[in-house]
Structures are given as C-alpha cells and as structure tokens.
Protein backbone atom coordinates (compact mmCIF):
# COMPACT_ATOMS: atom_id res chain seq x y z
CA UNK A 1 12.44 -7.90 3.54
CA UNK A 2 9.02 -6.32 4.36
CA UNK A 3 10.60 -4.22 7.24
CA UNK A 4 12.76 -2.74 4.26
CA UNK A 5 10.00 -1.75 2.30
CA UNK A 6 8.00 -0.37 5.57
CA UNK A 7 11.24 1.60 6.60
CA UNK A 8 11.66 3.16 2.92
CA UNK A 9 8.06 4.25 2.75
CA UNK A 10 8.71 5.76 5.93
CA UNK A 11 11.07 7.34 5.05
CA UNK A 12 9.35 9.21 2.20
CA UNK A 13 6.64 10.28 4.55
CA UNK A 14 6.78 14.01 5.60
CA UNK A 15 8.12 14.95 9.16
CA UNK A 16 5.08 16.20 10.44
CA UNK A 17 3.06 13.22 9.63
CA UNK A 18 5.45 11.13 11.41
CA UNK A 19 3.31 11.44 14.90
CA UNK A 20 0.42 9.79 12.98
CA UNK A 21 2.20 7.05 11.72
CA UNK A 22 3.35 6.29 15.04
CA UNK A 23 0.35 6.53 16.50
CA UNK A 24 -1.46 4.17 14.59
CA UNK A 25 1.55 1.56 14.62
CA UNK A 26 1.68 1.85 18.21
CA UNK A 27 -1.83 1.37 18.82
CA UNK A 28 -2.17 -1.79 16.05
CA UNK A 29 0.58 -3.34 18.41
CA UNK A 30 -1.43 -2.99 21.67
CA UNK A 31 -4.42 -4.15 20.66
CA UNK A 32 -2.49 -7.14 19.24
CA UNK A 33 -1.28 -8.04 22.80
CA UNK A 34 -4.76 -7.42 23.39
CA UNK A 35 -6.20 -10.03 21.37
CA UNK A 36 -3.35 -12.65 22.60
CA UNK A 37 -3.65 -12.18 26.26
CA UNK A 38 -7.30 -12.01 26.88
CA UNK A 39 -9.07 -14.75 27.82
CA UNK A 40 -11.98 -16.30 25.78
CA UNK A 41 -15.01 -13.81 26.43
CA UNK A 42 -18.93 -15.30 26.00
CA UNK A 43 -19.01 -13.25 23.00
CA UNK A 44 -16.63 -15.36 21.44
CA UNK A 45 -18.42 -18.86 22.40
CA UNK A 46 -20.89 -20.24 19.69
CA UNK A 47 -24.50 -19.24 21.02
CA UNK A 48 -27.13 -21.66 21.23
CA UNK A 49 -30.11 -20.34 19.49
CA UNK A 50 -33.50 -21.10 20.86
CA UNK A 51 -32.43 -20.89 24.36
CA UNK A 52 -34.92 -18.72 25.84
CA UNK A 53 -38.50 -19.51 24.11
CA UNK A 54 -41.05 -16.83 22.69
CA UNK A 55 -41.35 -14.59 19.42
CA UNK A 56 -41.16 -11.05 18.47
CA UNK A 57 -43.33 -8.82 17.00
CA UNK A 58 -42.34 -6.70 13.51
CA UNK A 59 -42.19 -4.12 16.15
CA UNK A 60 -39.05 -5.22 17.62
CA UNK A 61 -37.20 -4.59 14.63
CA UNK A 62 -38.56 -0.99 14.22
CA UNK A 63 -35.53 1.28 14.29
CA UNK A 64 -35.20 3.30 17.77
CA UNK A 65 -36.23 6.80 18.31
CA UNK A 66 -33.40 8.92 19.30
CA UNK A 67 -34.89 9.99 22.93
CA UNK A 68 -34.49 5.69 23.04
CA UNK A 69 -31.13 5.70 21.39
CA UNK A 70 -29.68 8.37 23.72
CA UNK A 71 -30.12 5.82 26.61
CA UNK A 72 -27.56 3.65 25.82
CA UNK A 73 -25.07 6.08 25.67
C-alpha cells in the first residue's frame, strides 16, 4: 500500500525533477546495503573511558584556527 502512495506522488512530480528523485532513492538504497554488509567497525564498539590517564587543559577545547583546521583536510 505504501508503494501506491510513493508511485502516485511520483507521478505528480515534474519530468525534469525525475533525475533527482532517482538519485536520491538510488543512493538511500546503497548505503542501506552499506550498513547491512559491513562489518562491526571500532567506532561502533562501546569505548571504555579512562583508558589512557591524564587531563586537559581549557585550552584543548579552544576552537581551532583555520591555518590548524586546513590540516585535516
């Protein structure tokens, strides 16, 4: 029933926008198959906090300069 209502709004959609619509459909759908075939990453593992000792100045949390930021690009 939802695949009725997708096709009739598609329907109504102009021509020319039809590329977009695909495009973003398509795209949802790979990185679906994305999410079911990849392997559990570290980033998805709880983190254990305290696991390397020491403390941070207020300093750390100052925002980076953009000569600083441009590095990690």
């Amino acid at each position: 029933m939802l695949i009725q209502h997708i096709m009739q709004e598609l329907q109504a959609l102009p021509e020319e926008k039809l590329a977009e619509i695909y495009d973003l459909i398509h795209y949802f759908r790979l990185g679906l198959n994305q999410e079911t075939n990849r392997a559990p990453s570290s980033s998805t593992e709880l983190r254990t906090p305290g696991l390397l000792s020491g403390k941070l100045s207020d300093a750390f949390f100052n925002p980076l300069t953009e000569e600083e930021l441009q590095q990690w690009e």
